[in-house]
PDB file of N, CA and C in Angstrom:
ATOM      1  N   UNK A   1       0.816  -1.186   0.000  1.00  0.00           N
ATOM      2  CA  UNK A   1       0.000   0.000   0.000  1.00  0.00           C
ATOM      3  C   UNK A   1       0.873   1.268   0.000  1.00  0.00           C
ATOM      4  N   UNK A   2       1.869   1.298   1.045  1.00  0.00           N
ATOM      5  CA  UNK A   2       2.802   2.429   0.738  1.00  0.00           C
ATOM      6  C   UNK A   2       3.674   2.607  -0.104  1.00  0.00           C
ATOM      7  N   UNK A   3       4.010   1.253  -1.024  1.00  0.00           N
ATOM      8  CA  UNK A   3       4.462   0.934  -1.893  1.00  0.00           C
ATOM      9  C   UNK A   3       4.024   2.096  -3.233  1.00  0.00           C
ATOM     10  N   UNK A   4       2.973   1.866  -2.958  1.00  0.00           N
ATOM     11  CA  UNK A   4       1.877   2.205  -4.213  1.00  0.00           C
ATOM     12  C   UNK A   4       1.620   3.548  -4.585  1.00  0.00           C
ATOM     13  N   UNK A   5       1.265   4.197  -2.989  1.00  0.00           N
ATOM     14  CA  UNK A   5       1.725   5.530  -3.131  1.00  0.00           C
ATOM     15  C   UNK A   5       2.806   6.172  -3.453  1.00  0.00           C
ATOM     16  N   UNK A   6       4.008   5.503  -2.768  1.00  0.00           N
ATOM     17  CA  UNK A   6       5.385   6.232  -3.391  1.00  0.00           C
ATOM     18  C   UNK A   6       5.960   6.196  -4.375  1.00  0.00           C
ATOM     19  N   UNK A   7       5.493   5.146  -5.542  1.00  0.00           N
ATOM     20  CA  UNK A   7       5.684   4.566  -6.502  1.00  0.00           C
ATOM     21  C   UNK A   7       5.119   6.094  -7.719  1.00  0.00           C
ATOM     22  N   UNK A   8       3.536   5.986  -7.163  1.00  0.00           N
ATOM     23  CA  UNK A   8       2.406   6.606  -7.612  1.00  0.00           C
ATOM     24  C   UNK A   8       3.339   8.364  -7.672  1.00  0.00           C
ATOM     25  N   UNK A   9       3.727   8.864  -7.043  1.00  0.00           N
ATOM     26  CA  UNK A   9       4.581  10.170  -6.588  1.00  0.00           C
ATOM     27  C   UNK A   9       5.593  10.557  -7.234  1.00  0.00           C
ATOM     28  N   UNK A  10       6.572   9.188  -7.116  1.00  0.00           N
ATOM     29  CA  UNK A  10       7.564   9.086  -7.863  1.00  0.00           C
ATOM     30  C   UNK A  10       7.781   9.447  -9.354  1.00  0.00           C
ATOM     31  N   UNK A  11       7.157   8.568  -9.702  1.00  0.00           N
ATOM     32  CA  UNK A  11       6.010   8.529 -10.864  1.00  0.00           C
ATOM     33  C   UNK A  11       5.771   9.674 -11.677  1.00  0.00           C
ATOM     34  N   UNK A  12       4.777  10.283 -10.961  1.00  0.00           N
ATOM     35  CA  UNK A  12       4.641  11.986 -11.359  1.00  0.00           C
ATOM     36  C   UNK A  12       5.317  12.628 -11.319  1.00  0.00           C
ATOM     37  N   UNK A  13       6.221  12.610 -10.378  1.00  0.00           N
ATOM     38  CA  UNK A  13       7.429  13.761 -10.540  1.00  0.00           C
ATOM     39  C   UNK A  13       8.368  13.295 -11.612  1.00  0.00           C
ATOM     40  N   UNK A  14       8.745  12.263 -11.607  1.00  0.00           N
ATOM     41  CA  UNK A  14       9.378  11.906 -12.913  1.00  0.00           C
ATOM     42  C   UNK A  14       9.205  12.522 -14.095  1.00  0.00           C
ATOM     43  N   UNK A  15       7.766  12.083 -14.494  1.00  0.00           N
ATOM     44  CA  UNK A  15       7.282  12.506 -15.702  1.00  0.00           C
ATOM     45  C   UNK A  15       7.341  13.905 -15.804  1.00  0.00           C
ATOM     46  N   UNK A  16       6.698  14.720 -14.812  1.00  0.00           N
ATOM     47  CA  UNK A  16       6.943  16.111 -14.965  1.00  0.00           C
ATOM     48  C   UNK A  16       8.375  16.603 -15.100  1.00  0.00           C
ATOM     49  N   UNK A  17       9.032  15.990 -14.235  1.00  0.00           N
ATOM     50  CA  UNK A  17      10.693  16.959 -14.359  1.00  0.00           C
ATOM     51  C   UNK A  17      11.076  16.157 -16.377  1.00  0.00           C
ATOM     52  N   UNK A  18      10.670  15.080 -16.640  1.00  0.00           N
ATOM     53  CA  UNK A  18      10.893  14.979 -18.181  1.00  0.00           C
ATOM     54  C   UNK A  18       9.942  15.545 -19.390  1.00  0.00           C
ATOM     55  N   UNK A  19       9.037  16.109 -18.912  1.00  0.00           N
ATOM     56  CA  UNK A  19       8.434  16.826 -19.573  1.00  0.00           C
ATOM     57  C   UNK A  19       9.185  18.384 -19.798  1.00  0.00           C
ATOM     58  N   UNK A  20       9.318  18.478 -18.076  1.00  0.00           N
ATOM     59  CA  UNK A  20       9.922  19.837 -18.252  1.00  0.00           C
ATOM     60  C   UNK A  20      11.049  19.930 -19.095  1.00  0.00           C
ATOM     61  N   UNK A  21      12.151  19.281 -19.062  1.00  0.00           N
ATOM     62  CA  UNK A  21      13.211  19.029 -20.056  1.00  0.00           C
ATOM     63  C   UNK A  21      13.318  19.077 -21.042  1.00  0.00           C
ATOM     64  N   UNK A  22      11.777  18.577 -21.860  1.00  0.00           N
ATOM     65  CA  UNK A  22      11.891  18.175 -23.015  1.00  0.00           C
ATOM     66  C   UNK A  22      11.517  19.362 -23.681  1.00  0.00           C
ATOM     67  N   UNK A  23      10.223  19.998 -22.672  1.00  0.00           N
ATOM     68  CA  UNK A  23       9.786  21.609 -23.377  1.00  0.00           C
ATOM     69  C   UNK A  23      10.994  22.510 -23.460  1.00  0.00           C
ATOM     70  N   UNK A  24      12.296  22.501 -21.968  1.00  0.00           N
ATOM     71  CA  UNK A  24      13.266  23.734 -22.327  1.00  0.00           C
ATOM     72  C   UNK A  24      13.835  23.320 -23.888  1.00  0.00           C
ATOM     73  N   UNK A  25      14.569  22.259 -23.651  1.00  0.00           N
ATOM     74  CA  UNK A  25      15.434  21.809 -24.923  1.00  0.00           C
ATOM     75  C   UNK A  25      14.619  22.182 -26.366  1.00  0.00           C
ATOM     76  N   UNK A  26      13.320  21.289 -26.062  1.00  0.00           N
ATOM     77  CA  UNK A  26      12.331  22.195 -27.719  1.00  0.00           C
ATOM     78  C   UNK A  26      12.375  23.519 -27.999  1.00  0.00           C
ATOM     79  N   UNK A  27      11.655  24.021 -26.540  1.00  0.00           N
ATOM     80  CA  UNK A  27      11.371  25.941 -26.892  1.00  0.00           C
ATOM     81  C   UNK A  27      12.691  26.590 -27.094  1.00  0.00           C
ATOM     82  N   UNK A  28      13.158  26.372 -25.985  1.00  0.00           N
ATOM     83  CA  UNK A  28      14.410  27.517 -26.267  1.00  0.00           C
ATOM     84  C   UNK A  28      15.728  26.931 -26.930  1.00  0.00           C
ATOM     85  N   UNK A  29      16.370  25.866 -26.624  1.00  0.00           N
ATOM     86  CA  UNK A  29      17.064  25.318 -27.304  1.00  0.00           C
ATOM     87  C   UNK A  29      17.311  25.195 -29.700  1.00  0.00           C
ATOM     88  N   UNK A  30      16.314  24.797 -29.694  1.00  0.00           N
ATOM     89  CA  UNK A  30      15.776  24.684 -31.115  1.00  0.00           C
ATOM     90  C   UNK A  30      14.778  25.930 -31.395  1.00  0.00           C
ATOM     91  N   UNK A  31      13.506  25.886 -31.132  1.00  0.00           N
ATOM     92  CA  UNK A  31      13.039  26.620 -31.446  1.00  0.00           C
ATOM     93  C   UNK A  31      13.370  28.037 -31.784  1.00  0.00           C
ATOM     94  N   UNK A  32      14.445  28.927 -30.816  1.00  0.00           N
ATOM     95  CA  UNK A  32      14.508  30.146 -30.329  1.00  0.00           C
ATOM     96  C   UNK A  32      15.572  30.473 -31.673  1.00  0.00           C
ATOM     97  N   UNK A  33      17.121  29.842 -31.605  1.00  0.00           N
ATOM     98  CA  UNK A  33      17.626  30.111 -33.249  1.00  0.00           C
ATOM     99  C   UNK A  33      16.809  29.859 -34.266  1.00  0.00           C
ATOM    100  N   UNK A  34      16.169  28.279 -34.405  1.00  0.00           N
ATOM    101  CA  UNK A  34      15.160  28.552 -35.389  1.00  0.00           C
ATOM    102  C   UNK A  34      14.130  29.700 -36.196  1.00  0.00           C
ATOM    103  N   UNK A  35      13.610  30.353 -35.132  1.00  0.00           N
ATOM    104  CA  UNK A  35      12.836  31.863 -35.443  1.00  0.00           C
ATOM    105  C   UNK A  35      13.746  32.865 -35.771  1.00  0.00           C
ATOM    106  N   UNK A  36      14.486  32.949 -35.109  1.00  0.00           N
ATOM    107  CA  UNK A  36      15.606  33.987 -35.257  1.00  0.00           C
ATOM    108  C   UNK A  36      16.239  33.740 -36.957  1.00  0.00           C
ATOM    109  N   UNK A  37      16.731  32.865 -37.076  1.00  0.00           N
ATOM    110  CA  UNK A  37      16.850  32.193 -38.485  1.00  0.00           C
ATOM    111  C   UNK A  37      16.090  32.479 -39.628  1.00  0.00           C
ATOM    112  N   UNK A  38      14.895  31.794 -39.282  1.00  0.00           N
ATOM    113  CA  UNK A  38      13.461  32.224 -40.534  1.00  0.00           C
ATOM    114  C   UNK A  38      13.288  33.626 -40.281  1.00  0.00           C
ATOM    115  N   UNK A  39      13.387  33.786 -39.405  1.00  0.00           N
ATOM    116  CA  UNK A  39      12.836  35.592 -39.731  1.00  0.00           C
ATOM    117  C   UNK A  39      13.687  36.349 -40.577  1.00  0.00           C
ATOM    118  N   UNK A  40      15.130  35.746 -39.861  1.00  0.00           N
ATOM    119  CA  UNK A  40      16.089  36.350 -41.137  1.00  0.00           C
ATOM    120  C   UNK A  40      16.229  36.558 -42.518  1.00  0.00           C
ATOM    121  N   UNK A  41      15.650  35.422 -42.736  1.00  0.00           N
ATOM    122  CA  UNK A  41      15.530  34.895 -44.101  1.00  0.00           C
ATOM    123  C   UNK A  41      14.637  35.086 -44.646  1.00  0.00           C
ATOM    124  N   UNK A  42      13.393  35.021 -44.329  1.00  0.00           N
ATOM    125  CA  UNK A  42      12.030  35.311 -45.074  1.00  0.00           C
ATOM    126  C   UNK A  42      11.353  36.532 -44.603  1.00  0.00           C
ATOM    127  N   UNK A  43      11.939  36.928 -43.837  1.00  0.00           N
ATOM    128  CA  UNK A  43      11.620  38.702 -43.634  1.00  0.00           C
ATOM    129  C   UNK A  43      10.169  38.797 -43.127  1.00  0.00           C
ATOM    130  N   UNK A  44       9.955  37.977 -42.435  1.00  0.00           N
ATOM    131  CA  UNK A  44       8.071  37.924 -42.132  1.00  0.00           C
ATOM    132  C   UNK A  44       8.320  36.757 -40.824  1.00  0.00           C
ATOM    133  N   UNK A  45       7.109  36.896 -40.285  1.00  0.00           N
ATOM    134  CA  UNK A  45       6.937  36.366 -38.951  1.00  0.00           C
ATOM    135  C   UNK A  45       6.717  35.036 -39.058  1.00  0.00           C
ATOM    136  N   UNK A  46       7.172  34.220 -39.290  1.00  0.00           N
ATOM    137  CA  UNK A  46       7.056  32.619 -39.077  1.00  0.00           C
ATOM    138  C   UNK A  46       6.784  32.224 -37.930  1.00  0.00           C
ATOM    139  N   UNK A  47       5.921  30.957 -38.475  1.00  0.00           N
ATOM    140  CA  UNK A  47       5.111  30.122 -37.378  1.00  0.00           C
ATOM    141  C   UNK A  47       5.675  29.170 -36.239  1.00  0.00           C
ATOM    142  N   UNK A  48       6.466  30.029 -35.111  1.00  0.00           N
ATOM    143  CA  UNK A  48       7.212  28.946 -33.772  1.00  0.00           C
ATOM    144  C   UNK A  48       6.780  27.806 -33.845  1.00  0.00           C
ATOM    145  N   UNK A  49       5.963  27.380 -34.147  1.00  0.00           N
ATOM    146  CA  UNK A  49       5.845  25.532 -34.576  1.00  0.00           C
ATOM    147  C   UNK A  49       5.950  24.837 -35.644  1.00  0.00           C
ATOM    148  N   UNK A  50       6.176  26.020 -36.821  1.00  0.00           N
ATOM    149  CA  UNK A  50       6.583  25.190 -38.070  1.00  0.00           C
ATOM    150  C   UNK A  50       7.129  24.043 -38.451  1.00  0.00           C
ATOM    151  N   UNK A  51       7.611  23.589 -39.366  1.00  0.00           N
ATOM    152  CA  UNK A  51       8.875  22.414 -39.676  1.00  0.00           C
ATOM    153  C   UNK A  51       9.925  23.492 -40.015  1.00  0.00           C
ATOM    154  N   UNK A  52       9.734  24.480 -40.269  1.00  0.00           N
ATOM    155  CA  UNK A  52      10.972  25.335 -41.132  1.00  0.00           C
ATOM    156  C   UNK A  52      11.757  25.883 -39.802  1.00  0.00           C
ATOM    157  N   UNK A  53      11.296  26.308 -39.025  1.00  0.00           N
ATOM    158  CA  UNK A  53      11.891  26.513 -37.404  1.00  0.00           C
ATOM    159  C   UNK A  53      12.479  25.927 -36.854  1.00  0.00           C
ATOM    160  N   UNK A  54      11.716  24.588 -36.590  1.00  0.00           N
ATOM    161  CA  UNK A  54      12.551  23.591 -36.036  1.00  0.00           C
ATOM    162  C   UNK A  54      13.254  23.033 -36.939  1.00  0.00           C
ATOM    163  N   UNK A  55      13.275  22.855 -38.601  1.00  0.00           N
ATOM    164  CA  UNK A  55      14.695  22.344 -39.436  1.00  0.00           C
ATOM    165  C   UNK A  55      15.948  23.368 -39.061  1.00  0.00           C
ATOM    166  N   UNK A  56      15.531  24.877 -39.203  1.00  0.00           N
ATOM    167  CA  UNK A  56      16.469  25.562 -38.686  1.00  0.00           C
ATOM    168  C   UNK A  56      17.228  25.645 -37.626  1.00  0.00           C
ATOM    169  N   UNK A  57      16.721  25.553 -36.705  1.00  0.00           N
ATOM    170  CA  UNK A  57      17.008  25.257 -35.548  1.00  0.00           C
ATOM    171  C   UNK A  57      17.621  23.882 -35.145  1.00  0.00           C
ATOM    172  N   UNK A  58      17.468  23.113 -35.483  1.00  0.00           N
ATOM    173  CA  UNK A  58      18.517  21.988 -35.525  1.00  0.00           C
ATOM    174  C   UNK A  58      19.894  21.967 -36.490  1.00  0.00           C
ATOM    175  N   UNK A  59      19.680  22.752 -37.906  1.00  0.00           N
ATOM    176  CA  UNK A  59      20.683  22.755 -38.532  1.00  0.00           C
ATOM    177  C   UNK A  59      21.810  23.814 -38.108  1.00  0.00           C
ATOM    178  N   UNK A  60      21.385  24.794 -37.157  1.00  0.00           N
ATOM    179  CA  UNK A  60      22.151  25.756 -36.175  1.00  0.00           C
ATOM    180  C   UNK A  60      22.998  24.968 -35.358  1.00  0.00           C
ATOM    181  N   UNK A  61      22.556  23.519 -34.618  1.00  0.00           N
ATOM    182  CA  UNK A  61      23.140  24.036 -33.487  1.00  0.00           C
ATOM    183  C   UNK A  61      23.867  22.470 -34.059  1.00  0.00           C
ATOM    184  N   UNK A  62      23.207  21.874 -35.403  1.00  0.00           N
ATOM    185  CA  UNK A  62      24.507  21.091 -36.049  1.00  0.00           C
ATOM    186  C   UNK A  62      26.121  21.595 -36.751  1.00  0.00           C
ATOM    187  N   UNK A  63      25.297  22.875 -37.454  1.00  0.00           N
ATOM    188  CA  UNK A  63      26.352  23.788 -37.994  1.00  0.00           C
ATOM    189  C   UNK A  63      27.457  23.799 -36.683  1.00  0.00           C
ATOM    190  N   UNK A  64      26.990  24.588 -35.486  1.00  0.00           N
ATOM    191  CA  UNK A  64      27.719  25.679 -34.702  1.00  0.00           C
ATOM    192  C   UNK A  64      29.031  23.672 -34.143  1.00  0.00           C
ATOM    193  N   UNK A  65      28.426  22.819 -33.827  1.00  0.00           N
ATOM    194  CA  UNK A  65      28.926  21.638 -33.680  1.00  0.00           C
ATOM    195  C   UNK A  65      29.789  21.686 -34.387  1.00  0.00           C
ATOM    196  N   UNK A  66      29.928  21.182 -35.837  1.00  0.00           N
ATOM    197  CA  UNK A  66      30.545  20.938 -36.715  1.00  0.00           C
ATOM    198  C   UNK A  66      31.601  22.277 -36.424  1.00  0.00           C
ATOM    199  N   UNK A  67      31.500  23.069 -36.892  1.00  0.00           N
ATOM    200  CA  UNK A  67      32.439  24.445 -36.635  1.00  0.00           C
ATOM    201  C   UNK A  67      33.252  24.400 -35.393  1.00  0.00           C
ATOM    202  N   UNK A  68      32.301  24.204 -34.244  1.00  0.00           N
ATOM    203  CA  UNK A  68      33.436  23.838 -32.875  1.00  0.00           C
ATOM    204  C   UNK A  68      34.294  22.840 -33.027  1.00  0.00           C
ATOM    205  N   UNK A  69      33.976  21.389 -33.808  1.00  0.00           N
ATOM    206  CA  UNK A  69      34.917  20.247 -33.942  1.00  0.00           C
ATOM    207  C   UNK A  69      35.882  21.186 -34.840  1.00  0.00           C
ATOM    208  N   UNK A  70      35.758  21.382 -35.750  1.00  0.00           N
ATOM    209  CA  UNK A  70      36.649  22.053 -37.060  1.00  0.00           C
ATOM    210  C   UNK A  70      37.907  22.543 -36.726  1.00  0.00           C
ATOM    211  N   UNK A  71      37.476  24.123 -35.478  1.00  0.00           N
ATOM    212  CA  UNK A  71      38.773  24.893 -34.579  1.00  0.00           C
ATOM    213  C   UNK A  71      39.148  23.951 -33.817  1.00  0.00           C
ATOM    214  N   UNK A  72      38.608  22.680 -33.238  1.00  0.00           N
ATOM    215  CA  UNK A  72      39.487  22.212 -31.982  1.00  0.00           C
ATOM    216  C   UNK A  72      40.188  21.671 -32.658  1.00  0.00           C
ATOM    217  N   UNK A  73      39.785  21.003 -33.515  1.00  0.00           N
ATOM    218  CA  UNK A  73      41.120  19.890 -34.574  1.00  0.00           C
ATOM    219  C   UNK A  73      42.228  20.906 -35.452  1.00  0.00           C
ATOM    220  N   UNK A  74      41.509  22.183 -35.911  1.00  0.00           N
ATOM    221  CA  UNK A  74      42.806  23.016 -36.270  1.00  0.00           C
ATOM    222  C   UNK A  74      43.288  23.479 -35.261  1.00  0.00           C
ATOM    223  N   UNK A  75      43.213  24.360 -34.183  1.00  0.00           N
ATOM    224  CA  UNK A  75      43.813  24.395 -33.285  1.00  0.00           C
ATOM    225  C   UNK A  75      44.420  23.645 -32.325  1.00  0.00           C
ATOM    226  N   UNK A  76      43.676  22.648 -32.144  1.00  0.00           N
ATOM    227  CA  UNK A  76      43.661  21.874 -30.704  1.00  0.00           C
ATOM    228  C   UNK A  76      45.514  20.694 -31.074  1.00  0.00           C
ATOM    229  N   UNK A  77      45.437  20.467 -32.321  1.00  0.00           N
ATOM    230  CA  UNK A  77      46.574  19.542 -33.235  1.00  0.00           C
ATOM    231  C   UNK A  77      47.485  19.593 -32.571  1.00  0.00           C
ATOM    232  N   UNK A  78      47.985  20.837 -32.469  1.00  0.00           N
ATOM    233  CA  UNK A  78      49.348  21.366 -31.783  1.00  0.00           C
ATOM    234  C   UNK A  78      50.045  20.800 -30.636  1.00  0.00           C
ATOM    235  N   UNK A  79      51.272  20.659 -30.504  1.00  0.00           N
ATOM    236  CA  UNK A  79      52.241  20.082 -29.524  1.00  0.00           C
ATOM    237  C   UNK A  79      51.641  21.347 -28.372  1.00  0.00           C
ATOM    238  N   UNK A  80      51.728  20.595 -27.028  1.00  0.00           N
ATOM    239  CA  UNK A  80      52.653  21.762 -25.886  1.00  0.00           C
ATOM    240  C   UNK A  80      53.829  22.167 -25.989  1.00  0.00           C
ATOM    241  N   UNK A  81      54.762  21.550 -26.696  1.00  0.00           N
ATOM    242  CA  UNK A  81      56.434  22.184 -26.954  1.00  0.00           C
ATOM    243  C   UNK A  81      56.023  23.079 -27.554  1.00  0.00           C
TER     244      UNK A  81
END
């Protein structure tokens, strides 16, 4: 029985703290360059739930990836001597 309840608690908070996670990482994570992006580009207010937002927005923060690997391997190569 107390099992059940704490289980039951557990439970919910779980789900909520992964919900919550999943909304920061969507909204602001992706979404937020995404808009910033399309607006750039198409000069008009695009729809925060689009596909074109969120393609953008993922291809940002693949780009900015790729670019960080790029300098560490040109830079990073180098001896300490």
């Amino acid at each position: 029985m107390v099992e059940d309840i704490v289980g039951g608690v557990v439970r919910f908070f779980g789900r909520f703290i992964a919900q919550l996670f999943i909304e920061i990482i969507l909204e602001l994570l992706i979404k937020g360059p995404g808009y910033l992006i399309a607006k750039i580009i198409f000069k008009s207010e695009p729809d925060v739930d689009s596909f074109v937002v969120i393609t953008f927005g993922i291809l940002f923060w693949l780009l900015l990836g790729v670019g960080g690997y790029a300098l560490y391997v040109s830079f990073g190569a180098g001896g300490n001597a």
